[in-house]
C-alpha atoms as a PDB file:
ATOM      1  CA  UNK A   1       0.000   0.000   0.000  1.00  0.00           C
ATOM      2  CA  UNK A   2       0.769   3.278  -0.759  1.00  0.00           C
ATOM      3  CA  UNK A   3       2.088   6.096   2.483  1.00  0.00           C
ATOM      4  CA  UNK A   4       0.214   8.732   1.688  1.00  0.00           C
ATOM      5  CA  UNK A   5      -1.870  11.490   2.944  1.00  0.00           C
ATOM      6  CA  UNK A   6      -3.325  12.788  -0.489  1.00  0.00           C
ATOM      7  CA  UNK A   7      -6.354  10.742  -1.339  1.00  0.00           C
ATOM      8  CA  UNK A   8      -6.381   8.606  -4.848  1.00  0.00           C
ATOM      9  CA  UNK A   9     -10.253   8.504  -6.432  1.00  0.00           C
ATOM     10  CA  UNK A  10     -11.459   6.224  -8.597  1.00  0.00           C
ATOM     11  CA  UNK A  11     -14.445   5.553 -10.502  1.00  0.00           C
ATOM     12  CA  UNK A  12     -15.427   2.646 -12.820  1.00  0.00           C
ATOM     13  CA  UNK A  13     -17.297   4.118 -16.178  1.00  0.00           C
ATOM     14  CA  UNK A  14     -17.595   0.595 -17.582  1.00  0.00           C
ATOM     15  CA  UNK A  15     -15.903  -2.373 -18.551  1.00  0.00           C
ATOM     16  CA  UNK A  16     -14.404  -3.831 -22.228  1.00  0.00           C
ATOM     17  CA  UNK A  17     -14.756  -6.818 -23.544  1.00  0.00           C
ATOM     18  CA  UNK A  18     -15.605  -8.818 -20.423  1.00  0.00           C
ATOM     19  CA  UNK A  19     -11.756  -8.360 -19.655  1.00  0.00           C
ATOM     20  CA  UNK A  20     -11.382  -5.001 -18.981  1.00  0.00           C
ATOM     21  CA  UNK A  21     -12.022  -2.216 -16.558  1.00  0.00           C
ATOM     22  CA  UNK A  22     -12.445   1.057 -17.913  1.00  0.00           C
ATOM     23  CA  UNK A  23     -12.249   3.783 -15.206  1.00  0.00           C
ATOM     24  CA  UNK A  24     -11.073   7.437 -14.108  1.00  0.00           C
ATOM     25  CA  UNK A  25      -8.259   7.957 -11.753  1.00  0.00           C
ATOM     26  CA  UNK A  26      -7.513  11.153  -9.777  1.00  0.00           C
ATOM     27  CA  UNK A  27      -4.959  12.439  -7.296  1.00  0.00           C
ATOM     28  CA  UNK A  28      -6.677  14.724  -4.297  1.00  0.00           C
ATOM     29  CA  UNK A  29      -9.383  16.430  -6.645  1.00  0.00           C
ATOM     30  CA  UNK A  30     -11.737  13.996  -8.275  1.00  0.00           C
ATOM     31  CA  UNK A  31     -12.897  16.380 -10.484  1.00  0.00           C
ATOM     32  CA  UNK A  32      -9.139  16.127 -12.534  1.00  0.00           C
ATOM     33  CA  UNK A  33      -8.527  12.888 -13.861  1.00  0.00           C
ATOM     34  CA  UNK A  34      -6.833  10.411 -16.247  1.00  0.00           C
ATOM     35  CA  UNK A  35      -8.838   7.623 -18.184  1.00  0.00           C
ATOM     36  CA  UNK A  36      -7.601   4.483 -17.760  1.00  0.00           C
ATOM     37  CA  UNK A  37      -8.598   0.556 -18.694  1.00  0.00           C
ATOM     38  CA  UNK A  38      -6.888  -2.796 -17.243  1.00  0.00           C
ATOM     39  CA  UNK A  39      -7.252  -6.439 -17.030  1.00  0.00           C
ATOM     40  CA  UNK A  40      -9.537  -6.833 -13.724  1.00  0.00           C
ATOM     41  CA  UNK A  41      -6.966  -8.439 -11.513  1.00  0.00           C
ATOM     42  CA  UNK A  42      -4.277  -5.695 -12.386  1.00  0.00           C
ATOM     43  CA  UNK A  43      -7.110  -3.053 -11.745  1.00  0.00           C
ATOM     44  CA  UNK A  44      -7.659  -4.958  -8.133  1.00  0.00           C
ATOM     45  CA  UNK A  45      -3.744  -4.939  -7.474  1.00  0.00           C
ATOM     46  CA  UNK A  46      -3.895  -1.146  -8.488  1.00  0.00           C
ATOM     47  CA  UNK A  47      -6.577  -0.542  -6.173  1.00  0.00           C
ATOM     48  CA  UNK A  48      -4.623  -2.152  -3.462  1.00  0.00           C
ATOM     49  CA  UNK A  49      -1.582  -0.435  -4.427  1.00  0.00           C
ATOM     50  CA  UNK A  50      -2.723   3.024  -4.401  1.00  0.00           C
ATOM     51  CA  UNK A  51      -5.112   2.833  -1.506  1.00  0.00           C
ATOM     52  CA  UNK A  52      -7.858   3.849  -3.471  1.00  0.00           C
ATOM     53  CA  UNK A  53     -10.870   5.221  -2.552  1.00  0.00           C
ATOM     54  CA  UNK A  54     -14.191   5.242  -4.915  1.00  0.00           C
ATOM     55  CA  UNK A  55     -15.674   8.212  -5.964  1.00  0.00           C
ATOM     56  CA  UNK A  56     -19.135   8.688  -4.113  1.00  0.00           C
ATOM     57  CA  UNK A  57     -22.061   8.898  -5.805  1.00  0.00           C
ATOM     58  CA  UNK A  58     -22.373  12.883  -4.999  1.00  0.00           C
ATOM     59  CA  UNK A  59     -18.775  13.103  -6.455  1.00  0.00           C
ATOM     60  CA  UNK A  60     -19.407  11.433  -9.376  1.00  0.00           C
ATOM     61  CA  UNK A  61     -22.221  13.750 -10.086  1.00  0.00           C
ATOM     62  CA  UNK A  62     -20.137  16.828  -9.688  1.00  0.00           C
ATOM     63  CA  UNK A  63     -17.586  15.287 -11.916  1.00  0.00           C
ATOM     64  CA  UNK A  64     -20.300  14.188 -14.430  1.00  0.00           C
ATOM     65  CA  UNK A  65     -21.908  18.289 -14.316  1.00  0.00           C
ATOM     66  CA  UNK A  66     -18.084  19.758 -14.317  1.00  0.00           C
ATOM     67  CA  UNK A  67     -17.543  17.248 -17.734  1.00  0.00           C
ATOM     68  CA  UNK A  68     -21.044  19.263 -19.203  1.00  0.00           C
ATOM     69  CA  UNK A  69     -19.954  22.576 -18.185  1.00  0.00           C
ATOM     70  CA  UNK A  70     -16.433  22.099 -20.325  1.00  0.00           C
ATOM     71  CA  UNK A  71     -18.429  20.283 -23.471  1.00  0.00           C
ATOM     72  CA  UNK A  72     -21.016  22.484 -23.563  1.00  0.00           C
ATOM     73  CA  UNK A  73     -20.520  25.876 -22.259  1.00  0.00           C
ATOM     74  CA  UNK A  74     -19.937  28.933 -24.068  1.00  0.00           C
ATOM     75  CA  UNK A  75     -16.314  30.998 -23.945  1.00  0.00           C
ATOM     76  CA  UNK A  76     -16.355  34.364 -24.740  1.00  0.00           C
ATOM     77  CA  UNK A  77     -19.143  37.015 -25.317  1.00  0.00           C
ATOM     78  CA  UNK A  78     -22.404  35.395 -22.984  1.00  0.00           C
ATOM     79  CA  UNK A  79     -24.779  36.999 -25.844  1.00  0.00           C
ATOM     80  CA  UNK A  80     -23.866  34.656 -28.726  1.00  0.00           C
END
């Protein structure tokens, strides 16, 4: 296990194949994260090895409304 006092998130979007895990991994700020995919004993051992904890499902949300915001919002001039 990992000595550590900054929390690592994850959160499984899916899997792939019947073989894989596909899921987001973040360092102290769920809301910023990598996607990644692995065999499901290497994502166990990786789980294990970074003393993960899983996203909630009230942090998943926010991650899931942050994602909208970025796709979909408008830069610039609010009157376009």
């Amino acid at each position: 296990m990992l000595e550590t006092a900054i929390t690592r998130y994850v959160r499984v979007t899916g899997t792939k194949a019947e073989r894989f895990v596909e899921f987001d991994f973040a360092i102290g700020d769920p809301d910023v994260y990598v996607e990644l995919i692995l065999p499901f004993i290497q994502f166990r051992q990786f789980c294990e090895q970074q003393a993960i904890v899983f996203m909630t499902d009230e942090q998943a949300s926010q991650v899931d409304l942050d994602r909208l915001k970025w796709r979909y919002s408008q830069h610039g001039d609010s009157e376009h």
